[in-house]
Protein backbone atom coordinates (compact mmCIF):
# COMPACT_ATOMS: atom_id res chain seq x y z
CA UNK A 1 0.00 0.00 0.00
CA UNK A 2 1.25 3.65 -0.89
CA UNK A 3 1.44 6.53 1.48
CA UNK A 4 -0.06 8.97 -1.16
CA UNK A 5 -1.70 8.82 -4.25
CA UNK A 6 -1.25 12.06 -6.76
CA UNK A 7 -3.59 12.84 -9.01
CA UNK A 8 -3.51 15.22 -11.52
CA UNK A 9 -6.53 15.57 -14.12
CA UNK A 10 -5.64 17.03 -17.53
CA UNK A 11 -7.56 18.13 -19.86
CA UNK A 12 -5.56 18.92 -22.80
CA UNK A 13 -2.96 20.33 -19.71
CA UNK A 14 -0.03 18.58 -21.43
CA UNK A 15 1.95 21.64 -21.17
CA UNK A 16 1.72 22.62 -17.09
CA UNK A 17 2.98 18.48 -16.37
CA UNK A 18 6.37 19.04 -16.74
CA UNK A 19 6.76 21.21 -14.14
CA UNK A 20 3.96 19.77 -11.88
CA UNK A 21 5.15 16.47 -11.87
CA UNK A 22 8.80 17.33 -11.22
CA UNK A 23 8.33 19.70 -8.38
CA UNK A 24 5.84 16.63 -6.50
CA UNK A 25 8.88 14.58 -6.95
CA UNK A 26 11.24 17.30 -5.48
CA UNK A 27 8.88 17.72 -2.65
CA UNK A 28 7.68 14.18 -2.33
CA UNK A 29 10.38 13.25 1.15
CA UNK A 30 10.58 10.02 2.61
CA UNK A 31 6.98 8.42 1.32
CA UNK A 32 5.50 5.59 -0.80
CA UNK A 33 3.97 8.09 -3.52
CA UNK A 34 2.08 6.36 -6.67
CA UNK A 35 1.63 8.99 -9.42
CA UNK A 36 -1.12 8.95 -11.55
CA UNK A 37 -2.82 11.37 -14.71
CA UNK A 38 -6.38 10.69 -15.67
CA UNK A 39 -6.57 12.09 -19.43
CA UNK A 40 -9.69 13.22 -20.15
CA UNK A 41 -8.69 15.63 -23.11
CA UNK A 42 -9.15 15.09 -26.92
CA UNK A 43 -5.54 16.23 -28.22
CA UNK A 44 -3.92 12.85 -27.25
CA UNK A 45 -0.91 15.34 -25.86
CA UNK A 46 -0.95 14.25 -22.63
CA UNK A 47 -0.81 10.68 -23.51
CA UNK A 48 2.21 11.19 -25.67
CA UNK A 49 4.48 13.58 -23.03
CA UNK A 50 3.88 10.60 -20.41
CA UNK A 51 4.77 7.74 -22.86
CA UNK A 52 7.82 9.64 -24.09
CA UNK A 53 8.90 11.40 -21.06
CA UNK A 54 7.29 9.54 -17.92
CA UNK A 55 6.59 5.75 -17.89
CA UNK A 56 6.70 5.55 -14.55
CA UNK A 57 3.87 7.63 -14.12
CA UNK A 58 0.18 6.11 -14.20
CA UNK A 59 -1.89 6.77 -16.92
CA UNK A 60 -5.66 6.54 -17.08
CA UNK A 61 -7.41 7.70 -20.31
CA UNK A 62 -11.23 8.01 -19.83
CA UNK A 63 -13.56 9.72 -22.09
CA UNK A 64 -14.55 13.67 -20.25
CA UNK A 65 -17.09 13.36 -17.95
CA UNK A 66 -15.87 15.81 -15.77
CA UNK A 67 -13.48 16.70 -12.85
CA UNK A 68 -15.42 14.51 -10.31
CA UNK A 69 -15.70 11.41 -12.75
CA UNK A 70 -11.82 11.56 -13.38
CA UNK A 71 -10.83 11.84 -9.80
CA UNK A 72 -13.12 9.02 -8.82
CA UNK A 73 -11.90 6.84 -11.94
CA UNK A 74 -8.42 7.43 -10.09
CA UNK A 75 -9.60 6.68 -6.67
CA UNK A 76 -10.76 3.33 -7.42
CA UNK A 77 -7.63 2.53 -9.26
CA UNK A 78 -5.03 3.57 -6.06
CA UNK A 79 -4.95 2.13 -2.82
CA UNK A 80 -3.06 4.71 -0.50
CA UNK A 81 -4.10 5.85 2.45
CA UNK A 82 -3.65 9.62 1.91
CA UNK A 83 -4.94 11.11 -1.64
CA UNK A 84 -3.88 14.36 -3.02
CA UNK A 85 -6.24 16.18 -5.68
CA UNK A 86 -4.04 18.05 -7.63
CA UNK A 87 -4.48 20.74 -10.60
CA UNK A 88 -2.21 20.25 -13.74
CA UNK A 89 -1.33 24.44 -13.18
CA UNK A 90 0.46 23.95 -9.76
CA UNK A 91 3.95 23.63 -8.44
CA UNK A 92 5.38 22.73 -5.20
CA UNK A 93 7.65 25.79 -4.24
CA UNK A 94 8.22 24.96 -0.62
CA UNK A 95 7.80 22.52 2.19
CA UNK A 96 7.80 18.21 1.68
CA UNK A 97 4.81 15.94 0.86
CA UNK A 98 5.58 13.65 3.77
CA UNK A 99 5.61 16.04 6.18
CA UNK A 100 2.05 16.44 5.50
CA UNK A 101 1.37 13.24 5.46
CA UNK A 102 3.14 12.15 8.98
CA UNK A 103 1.08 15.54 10.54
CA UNK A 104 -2.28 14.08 9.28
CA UNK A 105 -0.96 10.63 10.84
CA UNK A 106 -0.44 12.37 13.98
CA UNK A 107 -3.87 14.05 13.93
CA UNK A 108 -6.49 11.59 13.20
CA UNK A 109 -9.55 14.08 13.11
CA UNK A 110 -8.31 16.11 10.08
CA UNK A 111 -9.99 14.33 7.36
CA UNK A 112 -9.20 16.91 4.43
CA UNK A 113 -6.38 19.68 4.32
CA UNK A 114 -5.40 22.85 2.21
CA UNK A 115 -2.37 24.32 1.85
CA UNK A 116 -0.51 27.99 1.69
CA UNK A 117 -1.19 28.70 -2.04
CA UNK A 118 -0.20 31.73 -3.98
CA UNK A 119 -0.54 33.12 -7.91
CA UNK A 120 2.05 33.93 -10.67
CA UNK A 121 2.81 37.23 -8.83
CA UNK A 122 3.77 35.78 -5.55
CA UNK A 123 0.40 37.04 -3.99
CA UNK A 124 -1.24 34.25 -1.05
CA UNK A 125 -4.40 33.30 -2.52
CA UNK A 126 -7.43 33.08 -0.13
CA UNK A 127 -8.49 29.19 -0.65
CA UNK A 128 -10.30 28.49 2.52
CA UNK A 129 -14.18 29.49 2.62
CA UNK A 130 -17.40 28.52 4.98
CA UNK A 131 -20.22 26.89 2.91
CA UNK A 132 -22.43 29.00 0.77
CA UNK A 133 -25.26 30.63 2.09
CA UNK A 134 -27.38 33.50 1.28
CA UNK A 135 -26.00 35.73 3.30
CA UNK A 136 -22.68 35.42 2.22
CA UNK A 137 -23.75 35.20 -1.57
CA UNK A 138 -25.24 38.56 -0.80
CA UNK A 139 -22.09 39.88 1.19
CA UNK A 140 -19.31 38.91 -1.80
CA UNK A 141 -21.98 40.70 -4.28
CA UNK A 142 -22.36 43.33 -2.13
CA UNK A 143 -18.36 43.62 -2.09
CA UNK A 144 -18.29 43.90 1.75
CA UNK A 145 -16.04 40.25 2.10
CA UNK A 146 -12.95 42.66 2.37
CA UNK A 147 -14.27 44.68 5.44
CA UNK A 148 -11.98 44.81 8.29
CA UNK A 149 -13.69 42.15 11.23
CA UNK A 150 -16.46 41.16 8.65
CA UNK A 151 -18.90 38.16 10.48
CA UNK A 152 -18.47 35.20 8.99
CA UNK A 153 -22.20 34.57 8.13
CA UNK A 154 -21.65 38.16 5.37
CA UNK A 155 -18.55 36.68 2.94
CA UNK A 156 -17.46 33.06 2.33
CA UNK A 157 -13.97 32.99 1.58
CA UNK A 158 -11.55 34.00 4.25
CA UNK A 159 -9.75 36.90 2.74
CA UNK A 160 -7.44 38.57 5.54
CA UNK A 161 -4.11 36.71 4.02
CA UNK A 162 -2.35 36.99 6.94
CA UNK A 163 -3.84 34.15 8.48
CA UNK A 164 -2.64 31.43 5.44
CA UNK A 165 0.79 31.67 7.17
CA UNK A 166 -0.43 29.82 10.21
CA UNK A 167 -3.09 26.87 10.75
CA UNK A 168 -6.69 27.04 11.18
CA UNK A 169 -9.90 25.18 10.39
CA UNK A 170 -12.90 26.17 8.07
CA UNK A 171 -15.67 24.50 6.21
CA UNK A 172 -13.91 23.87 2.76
CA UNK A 173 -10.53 24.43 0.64
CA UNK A 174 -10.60 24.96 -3.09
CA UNK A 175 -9.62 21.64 -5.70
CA UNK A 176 -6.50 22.76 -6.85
CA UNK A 177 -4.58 20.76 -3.78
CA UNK A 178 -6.73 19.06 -1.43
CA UNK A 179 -5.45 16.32 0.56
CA UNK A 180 -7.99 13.51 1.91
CA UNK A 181 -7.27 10.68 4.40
CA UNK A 182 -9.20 8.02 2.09
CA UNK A 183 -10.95 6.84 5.29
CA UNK A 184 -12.76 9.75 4.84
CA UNK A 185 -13.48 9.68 1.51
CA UNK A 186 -14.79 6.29 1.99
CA UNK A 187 -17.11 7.84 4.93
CA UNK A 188 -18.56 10.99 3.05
CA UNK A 189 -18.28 9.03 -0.21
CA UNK A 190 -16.44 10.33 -3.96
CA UNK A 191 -17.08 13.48 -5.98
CA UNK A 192 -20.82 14.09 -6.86
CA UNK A 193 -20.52 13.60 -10.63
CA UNK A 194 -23.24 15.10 -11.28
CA UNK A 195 -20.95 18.61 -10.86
CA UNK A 196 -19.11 18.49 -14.35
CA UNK A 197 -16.70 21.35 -12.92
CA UNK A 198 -16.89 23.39 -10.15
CA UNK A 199 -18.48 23.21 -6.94
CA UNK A 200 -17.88 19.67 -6.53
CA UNK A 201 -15.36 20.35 -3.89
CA UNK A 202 -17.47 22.05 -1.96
CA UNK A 203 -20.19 19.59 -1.67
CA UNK A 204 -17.28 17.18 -0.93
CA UNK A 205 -16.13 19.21 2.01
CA UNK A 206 -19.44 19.67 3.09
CA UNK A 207 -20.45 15.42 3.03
CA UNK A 208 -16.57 15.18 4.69
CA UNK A 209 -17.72 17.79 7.43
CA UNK A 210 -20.91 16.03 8.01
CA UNK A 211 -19.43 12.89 8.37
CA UNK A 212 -17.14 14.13 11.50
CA UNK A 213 -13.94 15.07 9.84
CA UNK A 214 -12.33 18.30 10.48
CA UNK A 215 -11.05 20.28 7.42
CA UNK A 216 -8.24 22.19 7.98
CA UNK A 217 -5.40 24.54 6.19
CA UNK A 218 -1.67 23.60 7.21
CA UNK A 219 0.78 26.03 6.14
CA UNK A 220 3.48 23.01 5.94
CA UNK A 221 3.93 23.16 2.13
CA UNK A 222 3.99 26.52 -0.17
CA UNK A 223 2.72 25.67 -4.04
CA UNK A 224 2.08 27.98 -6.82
CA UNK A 225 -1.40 27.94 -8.68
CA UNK A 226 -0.80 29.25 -11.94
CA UNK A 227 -5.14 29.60 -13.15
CA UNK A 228 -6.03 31.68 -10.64
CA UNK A 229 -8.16 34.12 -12.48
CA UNK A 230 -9.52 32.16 -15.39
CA UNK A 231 -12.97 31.31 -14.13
CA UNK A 232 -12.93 35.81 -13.59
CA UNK A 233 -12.39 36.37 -17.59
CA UNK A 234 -13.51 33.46 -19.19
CA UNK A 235 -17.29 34.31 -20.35
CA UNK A 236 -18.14 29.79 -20.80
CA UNK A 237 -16.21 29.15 -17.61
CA UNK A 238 -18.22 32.18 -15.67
CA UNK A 239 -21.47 30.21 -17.06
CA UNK A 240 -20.15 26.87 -15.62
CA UNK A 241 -19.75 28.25 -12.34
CA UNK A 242 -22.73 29.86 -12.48
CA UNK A 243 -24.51 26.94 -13.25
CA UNK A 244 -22.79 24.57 -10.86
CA UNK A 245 -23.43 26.91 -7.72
CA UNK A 246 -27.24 27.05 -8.41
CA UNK A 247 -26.44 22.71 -8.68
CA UNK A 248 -24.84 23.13 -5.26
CA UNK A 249 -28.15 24.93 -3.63
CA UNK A 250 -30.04 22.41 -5.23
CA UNK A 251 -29.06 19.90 -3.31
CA UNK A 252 -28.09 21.30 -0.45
CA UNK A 253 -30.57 24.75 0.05
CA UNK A 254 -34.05 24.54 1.27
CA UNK A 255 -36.17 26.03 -1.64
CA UNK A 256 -36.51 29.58 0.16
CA UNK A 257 -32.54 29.85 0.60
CA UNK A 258 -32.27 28.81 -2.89
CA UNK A 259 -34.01 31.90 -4.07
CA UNK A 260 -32.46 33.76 -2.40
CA UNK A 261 -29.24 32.45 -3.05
CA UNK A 262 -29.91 32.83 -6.82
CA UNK A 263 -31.09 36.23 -6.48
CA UNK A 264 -27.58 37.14 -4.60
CA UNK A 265 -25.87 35.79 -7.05
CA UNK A 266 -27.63 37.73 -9.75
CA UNK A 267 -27.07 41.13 -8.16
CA UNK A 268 -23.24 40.22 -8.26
CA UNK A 269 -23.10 39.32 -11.85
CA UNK A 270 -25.03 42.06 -12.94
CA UNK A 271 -23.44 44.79 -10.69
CA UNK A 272 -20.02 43.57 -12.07
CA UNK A 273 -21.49 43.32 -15.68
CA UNK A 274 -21.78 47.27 -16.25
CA UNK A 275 -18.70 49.87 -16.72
CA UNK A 276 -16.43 51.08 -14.84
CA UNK A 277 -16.64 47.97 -12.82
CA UNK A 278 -13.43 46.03 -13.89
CA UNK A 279 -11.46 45.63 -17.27
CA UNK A 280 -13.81 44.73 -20.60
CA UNK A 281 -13.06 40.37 -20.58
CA UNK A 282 -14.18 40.38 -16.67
CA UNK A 283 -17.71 41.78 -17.41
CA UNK A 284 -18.03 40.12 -20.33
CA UNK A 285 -17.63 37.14 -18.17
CA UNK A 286 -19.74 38.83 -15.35
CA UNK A 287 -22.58 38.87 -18.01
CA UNK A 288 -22.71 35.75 -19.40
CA UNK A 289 -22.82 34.26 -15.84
CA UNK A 290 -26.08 36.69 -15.96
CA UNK A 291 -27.67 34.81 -18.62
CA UNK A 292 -27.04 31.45 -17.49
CA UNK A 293 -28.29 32.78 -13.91
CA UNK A 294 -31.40 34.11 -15.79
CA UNK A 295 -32.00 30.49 -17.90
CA UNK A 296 -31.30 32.26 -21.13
CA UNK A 297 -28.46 29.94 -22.22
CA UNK A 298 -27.47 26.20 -21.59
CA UNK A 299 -24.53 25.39 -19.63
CA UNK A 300 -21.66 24.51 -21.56
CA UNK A 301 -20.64 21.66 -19.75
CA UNK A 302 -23.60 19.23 -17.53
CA UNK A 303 -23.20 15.86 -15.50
CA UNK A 304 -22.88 12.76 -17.41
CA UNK A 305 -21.68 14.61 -20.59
């Protein structure tokens, strides 16, 4: 049995893999690690940098059903008792793999952890955030997330940066690195695949909370996340995440929240839709999440595609 499984999802990612892969190794420390790539592109690249470049790194080619779909196509292939969910677009920068792992082995109750995470411009990224709510839909439209001794029930993610440089527990940490104990996994259960992309990580967090498991963010390892800002500028990825939130109270919002939830979410796409509000790509985004908010457009991507 393996300490830690890696898995890294690509999507026509060939190009981030060099880099990702190597800098896992260079942080990996004294642990059993099994590697493995779930290809779920159409280019065939990925397939052809591992065969040429990797063979000792697993390779699982499935047809795109999504994030979830891949991961859990992964997790039934791997046996370790620690899984990490990584993104293609991250590096290790600081700090060793096994360190996290013998901390979590120390610590029994931590079921899922995050770690330090920061963008191309050396900025810390704010990656932990309490569960959705209406509230704190409203808040983050409302732009008040940033105010100095906010409540937590008026924002969701956790924004004053400072605290990423020591540890502390919230409800959920975002995909790009989240490392599960698979005991816990097994407890809350895999990815919802019915979330092609995005969201899905927070309903896992939220079946891994519910189940008795503490989630928690370690500082112990640094990496960089290079697609920070896509979902911001991206008008088809702004639609997906529109789409998959209103999935997310759907399942997990009493009808009442729900509208309101929706409606919060509407005010922030439209409010960040008109001028001067942000550079031309980010409210072209901001209004295309509009429509799909509004049911005037399909989502690009749904469950079981």
């Amino acid at each position: 049995m393996h300490d830690l499984a890696v898995i890294v999802v690509s999507t026509d990612h060939a190009r981030w893999l060099p880099r990702c892969l190597a800098t896992v190794r260079e942080h990996a420390g004294p642990i059993e690690l099994d590697l493995v790539v779930v290809d779920n592109g159409q280019t065939g690249e990925t397939q052809a940098l591992l065969a040429r470049a990797y063979p000792d790194v697993r390779l699982l080619a499935r047809e795109n059903h999504g994030f979830g779909h891949a991961n859990n196509e992964a997790l039934r292939a791997t046996d370790s008792r620690y899984v990490l969910f990584l993104n293609p677009d991250t590096e290790v920068q600081s700090g060793l793999l096994a360190d996290l792992v013998a901390e979590l082995d120390r610590r029994p109750e931590i079921g899922l952890a995050g770690v330090r995470q920061v963008g191309p411009d050396g900025t810390v990224q704010p990656t932990m955030c309490r569960f959705p709510s209406v509230t704190r839909a409203l808040g983050d439209a409302l732009g008040l997330e940033r105010l100095r001794n906010r409540p937590g029930w008026l924002g969701e993610r956790e924004v004053r940066l400072d605290r990423y440089d020591a540890e502390f527990e919230d409800d959920w940490t975002i995909g790009s690195f989240m490392l599960a104990r698979r005991e816990a996994l097994e407890c809350a259960g895999f990815f919802d695949e019915r979330f092609f992309v995005y969201s899905e990580e927070v309903d896992l967090c939220l079946r891994v909370r519910r189940a008795g498991w503490k989630i928690v963010h370690l500082p112990t390892l640094t990496i960089l996340h290079e697609g920070t800002t896509v979902r911001a500028v991206d008008p088809r990825m702004a639609r997906q995440n529109a789409y998959a939130r209103l999935q997310y109270a759907q399942k997990h919002l009493t009808a009442p929240r729900r509208a309101g939830f929706r409606a919060a979410l509407l005010l922030r796409s439209c409010l960040r839709s008109v001028p001067p509000v942000g550079d031309r790509a980010r409210r072209a985004a901001a209004r295309a999440a509009t429509g799909q908010l509004l049911g005037l457009a399909e989502p690009p991507f749904r469950e079981g595609a």
